[in-house]
Protein backbone atom coordinates (compact mmCIF):
# COMPACT_ATOMS: atom_id res chain seq x y z
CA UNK A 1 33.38 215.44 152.39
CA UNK A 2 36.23 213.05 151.23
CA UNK A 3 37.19 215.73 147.83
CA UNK A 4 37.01 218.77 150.42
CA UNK A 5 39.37 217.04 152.39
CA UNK A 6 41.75 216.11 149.38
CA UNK A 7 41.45 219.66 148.54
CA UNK A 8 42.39 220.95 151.81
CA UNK A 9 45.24 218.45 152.01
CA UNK A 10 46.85 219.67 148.02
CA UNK A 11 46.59 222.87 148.98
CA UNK A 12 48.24 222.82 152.46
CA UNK A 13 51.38 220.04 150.88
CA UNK A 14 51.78 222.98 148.19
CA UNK A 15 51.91 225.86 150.74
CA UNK A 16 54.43 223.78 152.76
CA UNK A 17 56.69 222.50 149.22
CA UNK A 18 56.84 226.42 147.85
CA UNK A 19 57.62 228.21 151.25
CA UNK A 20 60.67 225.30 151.67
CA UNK A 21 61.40 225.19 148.42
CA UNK A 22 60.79 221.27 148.00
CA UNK A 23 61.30 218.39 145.53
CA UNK A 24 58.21 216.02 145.54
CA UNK A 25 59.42 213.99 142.92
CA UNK A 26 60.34 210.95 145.45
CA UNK A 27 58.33 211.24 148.80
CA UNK A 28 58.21 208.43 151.11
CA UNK A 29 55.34 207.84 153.57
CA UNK A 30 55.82 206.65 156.77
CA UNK A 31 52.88 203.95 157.30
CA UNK A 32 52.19 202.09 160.35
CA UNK A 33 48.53 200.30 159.30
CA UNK A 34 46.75 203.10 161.58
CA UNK A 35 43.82 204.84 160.70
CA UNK A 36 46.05 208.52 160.35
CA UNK A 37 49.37 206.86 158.28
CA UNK A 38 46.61 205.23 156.04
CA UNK A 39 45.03 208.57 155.45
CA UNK A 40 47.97 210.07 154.80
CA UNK A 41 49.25 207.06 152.66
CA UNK A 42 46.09 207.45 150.30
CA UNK A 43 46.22 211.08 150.44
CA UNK A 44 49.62 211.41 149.11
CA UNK A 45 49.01 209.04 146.71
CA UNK A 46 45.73 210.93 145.12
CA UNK A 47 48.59 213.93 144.96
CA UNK A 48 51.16 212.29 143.45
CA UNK A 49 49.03 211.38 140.26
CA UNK A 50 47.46 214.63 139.59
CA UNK A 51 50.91 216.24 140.41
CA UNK A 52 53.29 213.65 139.24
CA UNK A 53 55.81 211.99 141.32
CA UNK A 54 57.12 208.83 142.70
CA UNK A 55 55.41 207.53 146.09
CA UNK A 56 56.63 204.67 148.58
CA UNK A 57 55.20 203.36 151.47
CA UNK A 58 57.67 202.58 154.63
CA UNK A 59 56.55 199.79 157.29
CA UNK A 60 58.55 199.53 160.71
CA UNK A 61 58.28 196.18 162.32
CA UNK A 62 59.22 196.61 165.65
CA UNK A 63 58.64 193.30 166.70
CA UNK A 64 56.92 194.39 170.06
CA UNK A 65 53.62 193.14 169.91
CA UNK A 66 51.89 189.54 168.57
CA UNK A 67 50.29 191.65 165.87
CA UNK A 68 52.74 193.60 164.44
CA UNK A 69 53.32 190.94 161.51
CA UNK A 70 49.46 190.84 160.56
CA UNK A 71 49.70 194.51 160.22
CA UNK A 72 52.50 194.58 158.37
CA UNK A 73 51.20 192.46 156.47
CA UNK A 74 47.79 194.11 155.64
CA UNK A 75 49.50 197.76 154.62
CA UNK A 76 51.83 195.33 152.17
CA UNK A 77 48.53 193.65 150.53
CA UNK A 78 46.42 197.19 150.61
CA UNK A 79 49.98 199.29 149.27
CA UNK A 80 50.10 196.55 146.42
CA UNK A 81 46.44 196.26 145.70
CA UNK A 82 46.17 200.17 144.91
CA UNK A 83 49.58 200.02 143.15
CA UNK A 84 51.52 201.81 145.80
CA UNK A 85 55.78 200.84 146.54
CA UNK A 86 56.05 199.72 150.20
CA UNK A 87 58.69 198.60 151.94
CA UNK A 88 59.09 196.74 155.23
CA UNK A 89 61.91 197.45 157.96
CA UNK A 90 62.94 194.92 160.52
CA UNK A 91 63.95 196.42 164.06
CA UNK A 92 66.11 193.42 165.66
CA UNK A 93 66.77 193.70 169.05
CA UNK A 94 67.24 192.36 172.43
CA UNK A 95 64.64 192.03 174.86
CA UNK A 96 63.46 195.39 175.95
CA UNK A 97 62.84 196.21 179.61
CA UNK A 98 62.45 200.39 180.14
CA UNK A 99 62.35 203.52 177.99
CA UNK A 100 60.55 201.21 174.70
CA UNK A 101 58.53 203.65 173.29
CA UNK A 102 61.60 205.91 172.93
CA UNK A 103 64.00 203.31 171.82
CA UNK A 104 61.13 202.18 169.76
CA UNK A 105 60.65 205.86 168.22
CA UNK A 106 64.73 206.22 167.25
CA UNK A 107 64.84 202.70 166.34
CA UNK A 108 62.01 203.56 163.38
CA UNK A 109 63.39 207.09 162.48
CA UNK A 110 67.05 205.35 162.14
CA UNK A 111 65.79 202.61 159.75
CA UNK A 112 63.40 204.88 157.22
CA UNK A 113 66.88 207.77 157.21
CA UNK A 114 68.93 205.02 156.05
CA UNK A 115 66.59 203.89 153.56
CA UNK A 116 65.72 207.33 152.35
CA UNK A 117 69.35 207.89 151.75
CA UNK A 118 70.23 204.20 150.10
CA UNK A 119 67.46 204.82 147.71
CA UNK A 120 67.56 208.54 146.70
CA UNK A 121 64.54 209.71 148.19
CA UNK A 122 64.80 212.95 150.45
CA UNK A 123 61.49 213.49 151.72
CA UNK A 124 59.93 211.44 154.60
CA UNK A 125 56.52 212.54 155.42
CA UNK A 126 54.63 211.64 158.73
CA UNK A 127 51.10 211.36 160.05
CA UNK A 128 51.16 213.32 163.22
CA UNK A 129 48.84 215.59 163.05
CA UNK A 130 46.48 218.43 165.14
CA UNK A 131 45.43 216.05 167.93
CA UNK A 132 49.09 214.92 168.05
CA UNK A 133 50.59 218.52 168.08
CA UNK A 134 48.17 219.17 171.22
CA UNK A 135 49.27 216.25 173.12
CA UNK A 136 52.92 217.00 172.48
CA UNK A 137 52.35 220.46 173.64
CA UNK A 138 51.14 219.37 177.06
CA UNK A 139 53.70 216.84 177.72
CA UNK A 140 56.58 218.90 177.02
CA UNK A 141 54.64 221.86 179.45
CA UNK A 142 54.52 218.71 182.16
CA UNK A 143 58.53 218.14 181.44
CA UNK A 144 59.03 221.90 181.78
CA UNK A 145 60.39 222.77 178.73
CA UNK A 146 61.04 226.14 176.84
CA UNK A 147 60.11 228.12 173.77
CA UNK A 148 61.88 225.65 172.01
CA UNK A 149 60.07 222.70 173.08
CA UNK A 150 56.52 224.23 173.39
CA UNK A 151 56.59 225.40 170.15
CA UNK A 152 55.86 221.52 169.42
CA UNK A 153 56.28 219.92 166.15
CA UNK A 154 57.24 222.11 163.04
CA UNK A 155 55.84 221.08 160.06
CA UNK A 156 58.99 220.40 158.07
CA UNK A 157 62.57 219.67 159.58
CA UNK A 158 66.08 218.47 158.14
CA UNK A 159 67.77 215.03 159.91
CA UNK A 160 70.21 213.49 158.99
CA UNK A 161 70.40 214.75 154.99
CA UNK A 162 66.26 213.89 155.46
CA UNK A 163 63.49 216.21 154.98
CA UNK A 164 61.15 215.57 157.25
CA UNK A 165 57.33 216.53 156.37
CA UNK A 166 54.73 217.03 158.34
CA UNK A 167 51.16 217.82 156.07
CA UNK A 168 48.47 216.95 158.68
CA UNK A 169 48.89 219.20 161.30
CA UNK A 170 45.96 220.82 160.40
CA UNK A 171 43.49 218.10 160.36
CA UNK A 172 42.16 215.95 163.15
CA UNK A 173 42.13 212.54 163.62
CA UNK A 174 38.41 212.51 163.00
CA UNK A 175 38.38 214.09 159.54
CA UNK A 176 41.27 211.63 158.61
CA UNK A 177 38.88 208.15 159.57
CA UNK A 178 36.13 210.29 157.74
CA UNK A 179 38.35 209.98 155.42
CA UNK A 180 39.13 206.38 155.13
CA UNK A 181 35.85 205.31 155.93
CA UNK A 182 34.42 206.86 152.83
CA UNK A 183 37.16 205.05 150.92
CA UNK A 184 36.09 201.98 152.23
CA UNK A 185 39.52 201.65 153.77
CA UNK A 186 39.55 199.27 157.14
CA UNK A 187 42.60 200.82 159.44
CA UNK A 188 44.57 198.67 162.19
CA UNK A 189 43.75 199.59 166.12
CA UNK A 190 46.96 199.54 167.89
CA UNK A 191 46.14 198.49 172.04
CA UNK A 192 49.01 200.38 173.18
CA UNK A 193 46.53 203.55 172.30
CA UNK A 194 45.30 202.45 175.22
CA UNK A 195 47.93 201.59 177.70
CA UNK A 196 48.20 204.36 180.78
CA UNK A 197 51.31 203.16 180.76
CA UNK A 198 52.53 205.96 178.32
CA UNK A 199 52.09 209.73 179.23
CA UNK A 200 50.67 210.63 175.91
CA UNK A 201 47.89 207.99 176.29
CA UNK A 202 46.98 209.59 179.30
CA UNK A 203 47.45 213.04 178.11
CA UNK A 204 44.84 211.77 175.17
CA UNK A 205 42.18 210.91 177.63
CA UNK A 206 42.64 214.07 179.28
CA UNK A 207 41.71 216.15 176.31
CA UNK A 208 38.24 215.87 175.79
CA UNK A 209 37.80 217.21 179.68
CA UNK A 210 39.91 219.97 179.34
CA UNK A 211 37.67 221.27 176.39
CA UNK A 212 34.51 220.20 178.47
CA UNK A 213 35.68 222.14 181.45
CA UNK A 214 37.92 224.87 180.20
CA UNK A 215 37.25 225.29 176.93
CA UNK A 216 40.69 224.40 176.07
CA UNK A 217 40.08 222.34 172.89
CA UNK A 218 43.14 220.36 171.00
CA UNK A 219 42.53 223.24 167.96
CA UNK A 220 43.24 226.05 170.54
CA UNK A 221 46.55 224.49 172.11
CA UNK A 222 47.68 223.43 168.35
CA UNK A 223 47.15 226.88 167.50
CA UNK A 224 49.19 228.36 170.63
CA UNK A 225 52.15 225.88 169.65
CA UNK A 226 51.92 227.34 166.02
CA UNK A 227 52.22 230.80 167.16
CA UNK A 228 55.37 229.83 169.69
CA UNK A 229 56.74 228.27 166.50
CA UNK A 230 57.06 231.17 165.21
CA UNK A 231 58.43 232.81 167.61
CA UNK A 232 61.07 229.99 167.24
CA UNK A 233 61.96 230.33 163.79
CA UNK A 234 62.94 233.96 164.27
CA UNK A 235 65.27 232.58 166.98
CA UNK A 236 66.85 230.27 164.93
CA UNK A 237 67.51 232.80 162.49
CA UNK A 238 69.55 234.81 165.02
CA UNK A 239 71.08 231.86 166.30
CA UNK A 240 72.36 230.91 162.58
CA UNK A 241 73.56 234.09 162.03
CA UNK A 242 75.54 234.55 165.13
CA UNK A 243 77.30 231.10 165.01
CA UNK A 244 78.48 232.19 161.49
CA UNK A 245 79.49 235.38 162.62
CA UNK A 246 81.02 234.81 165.28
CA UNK A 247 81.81 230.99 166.46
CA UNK A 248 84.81 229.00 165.31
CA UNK A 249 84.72 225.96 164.63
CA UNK A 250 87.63 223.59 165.29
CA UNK A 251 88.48 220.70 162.71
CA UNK A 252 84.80 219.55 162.59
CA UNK A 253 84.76 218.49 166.58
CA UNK A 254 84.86 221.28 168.56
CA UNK A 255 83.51 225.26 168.54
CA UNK A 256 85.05 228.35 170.47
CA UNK A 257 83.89 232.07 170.90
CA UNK A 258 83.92 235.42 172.30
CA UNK A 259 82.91 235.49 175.99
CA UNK A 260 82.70 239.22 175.37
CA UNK A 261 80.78 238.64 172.64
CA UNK A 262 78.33 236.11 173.42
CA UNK A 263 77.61 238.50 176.93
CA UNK A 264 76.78 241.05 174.59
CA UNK A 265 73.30 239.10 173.11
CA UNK A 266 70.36 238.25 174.38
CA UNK A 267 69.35 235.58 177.21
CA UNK A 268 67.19 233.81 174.88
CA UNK A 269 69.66 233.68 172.19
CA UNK A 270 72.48 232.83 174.24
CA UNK A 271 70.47 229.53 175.49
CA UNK A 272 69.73 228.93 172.10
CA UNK A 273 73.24 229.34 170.43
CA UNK A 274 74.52 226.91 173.41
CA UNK A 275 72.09 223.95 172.91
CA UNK A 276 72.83 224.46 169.31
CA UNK A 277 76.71 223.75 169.46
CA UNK A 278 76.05 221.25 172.06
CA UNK A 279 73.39 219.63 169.31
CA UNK A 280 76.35 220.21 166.60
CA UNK A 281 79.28 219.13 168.67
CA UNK A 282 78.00 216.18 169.66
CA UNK A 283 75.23 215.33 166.73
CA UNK A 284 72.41 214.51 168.79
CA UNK A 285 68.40 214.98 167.92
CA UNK A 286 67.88 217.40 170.66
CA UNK A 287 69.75 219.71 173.30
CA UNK A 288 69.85 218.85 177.14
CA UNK A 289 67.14 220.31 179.15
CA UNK A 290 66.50 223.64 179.30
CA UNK A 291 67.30 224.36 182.81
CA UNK A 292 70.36 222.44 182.34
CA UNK A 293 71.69 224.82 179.50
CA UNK A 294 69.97 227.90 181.78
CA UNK A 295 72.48 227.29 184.06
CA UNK A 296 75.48 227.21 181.93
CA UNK A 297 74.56 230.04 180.41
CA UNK A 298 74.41 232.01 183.86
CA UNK A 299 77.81 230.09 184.64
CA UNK A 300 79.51 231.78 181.64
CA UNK A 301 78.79 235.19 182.70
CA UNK A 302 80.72 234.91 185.66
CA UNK A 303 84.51 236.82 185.11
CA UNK A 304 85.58 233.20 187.25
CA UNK A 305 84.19 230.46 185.37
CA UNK A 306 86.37 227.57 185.69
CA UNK A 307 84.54 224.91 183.20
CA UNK A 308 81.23 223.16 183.15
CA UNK A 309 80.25 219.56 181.43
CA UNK A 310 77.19 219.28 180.01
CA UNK A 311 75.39 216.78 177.16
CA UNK A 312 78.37 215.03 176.65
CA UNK A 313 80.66 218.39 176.37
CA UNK A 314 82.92 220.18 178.40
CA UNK A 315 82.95 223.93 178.13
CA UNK A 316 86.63 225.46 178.37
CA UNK A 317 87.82 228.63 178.97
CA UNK A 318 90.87 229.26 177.57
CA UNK A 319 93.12 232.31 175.66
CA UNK A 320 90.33 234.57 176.66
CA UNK A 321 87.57 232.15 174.69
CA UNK A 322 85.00 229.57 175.76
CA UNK A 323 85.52 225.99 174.34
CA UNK A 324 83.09 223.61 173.47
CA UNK A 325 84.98 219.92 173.42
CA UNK A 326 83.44 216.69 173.11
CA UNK A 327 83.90 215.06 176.94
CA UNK A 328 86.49 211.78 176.87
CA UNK A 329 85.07 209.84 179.39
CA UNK A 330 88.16 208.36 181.00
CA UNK A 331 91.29 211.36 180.80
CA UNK A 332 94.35 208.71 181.23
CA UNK A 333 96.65 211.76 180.54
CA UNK A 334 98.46 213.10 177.19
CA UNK A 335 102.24 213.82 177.16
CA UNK A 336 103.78 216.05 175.35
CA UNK A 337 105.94 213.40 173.41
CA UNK A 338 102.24 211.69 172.30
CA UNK A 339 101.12 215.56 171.09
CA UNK A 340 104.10 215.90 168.55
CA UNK A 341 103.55 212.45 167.34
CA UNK A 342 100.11 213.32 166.96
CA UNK A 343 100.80 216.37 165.26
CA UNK A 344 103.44 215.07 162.68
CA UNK A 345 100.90 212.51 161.37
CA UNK A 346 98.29 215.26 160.61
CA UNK A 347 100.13 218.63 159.65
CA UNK A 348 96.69 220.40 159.35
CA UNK A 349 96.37 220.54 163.26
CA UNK A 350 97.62 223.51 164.64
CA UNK A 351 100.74 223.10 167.72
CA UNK A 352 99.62 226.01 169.70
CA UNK A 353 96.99 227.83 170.81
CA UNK A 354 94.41 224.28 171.86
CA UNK A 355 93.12 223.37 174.96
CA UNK A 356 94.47 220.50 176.10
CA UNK A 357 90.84 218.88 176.30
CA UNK A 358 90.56 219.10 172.51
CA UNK A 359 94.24 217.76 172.50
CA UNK A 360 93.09 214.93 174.02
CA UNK A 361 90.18 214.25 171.98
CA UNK A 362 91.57 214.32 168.96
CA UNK A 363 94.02 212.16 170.07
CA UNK A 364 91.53 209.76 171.38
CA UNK A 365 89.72 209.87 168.35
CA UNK A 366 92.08 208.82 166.03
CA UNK A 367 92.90 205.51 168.15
């Protein structure tokens, strides 16, 4: 029933806001006009005024498809009909050939961060839920990935000074339209759901024959990513606390450490610790692929290794300690003459005892 379900949600969004210690005061929902955004949309908005708190709705027009403006449309009239904020983002771009539902996807994250942060709201909550978790399971087994990547979506995660919160991973899609359709709430059909074009479309139709055939139903593989999640939160534990312990970090650009030291842990955490600085160094969403950093990691156990480049790094050995620089693309050379200059203009570098890579990127960097 529609109240069970509202129960079930208030319960679950205050499990998830006491065990991260969260502010709910300001939440924003991320609403596309589809049946699950919608439910979560009218969810969060039964919450807020029993619990108090300031909702707004976020629209993405991504200008992709003839009906994107009618949709947008109908969540504005619905969001101001039940008295709900909403807001709707333009993506402007060029004419997109490849790679659009990825572009598409950081496109949409970029816009709502920026607006979270110009309007003081911290919380961004999402739709994806247990259906979703299952599919991203499977594709990221298909790409090959790790513990890191199987372990699928968590259910809350920091980007860019953004909290990002995920309160449907529980539910199904069905129990969502259940939802809505009790409400009397009519929900936009999106025909890219459709398209084989996209792996997780066809990872969607493959569901319902896994479960007839193997009994491998979308609430068992959501469960299975759960329990690697774990599992990954314990790692990135250890990973936190050896980075503090025992990385250096270099005036906010680069990182160095132990070789000795970093031998001494783990295989798992020394893959995890070097994605991580890569991540940092470079301030991407996610570390290269997991055989890539594999290999690195092997590399940097040998007494002889000479350097390795790797999501947009290079890794350095040097005065006995491995360097993580960000890679300049085009090394036209740095003099020593250009060095001092550099060096007399910002008296908080150090003259000695820096690779010459990070040398030349902080050189670079300051034009």
């Amino acid at each position: 029933m529609m109240v069970d379900l509202q129960q079930s949600f208030d319960c679950e969004l205050n499990r998830i806001s006491a065990r991260y210690n969260l502010n709910l005061k300001k939440i924003v929902a991320a609403v596309s006009g589809g049946a699950d955004s919608l439910a979560l949309l009218f969810l969060l908005n039964n919450y807020v005024k029993k619990h108090g708190g300031e909702l707004c709705a976020l629209t993405v027009n991504h200008h992709l498809r003839k009906e994107a403006d009618e949709e947008t449309e109908y969540v504005a009239a619905l969001s101001k009909k039940n008295r709900i904020k909403h807001e709707v983002l333009h993506w402007q771009h060029e004419k997109l050939t490849n790679g659009i539902e990825s572009k598409a996807r950081q496109a949409r994250y970029s816009l709502m961060f920026d607006w979270c942060r110009e309007n003081g709201y911290n919380v961004l909550m999402t739709a994806h839920h247990l259906r979703d978790q299952a599919e991203t399971f499977l594709m990221r087994l298909q790409r090959g990935s790790g513990l890191e990547g199987l372990a699928a979506m968590s259910e809350v995660i920091m980007r860019e000074n953004v909290t990002i919160v995920r309160p449907l991973l529980k539910f199904s899609p069905d129990e969502l339209r259940k939802f809505l359709t009790e409400k009397k709430i009519v929900w936009c059909e999106d025909a890219s759901n459709q398209c084989d074009d996209f792996l997780r479309v066809r990872v969607r139709k493959m569901l319902p024959n896994l479960e007839k055939e193997l009994g491998l139903s979308a609430q068992k593989i959501a469960s299975a990513a759960a329990a690697l999640n774990g599992a990954r939160e314990y790692f990135a534990e250890q990973v936190e606390k050896f980075i503090k312990s025992h990385c250096r970090n270099w005036y906010g650009v680069a990182w160095s450490f132990s070789p000795e030291t970093f031998a001494s842990i783990h295989k798992e955490i020394k893959y995890r610790v070097l994605s991580e600085l890569l991540k940092i160094t470079t301030d991407a969403d996610y570390a290269p692929e997991y055989s890539s950093v594999s290999r690195v990691v092997e590399e940097l156990g040998n007494k002889d290794f000479g350097g390795a480049t790797l999501g947009g790094c290079e890794l350095i050995k040097f005065n006995s300690r491995i360097w993580i620089v960000p890679e300049v693309q085009k090394d036209m050379g740095l003099s020593k003459i250009e060095w001092q200059k550099f060096v007399q203009k910002h008296s908080e570098i150090s003259t000695a005892g820096l690779p010459y890579k990070l040398k030349l990127y902080l050189v670079r960097k300051s034009g």
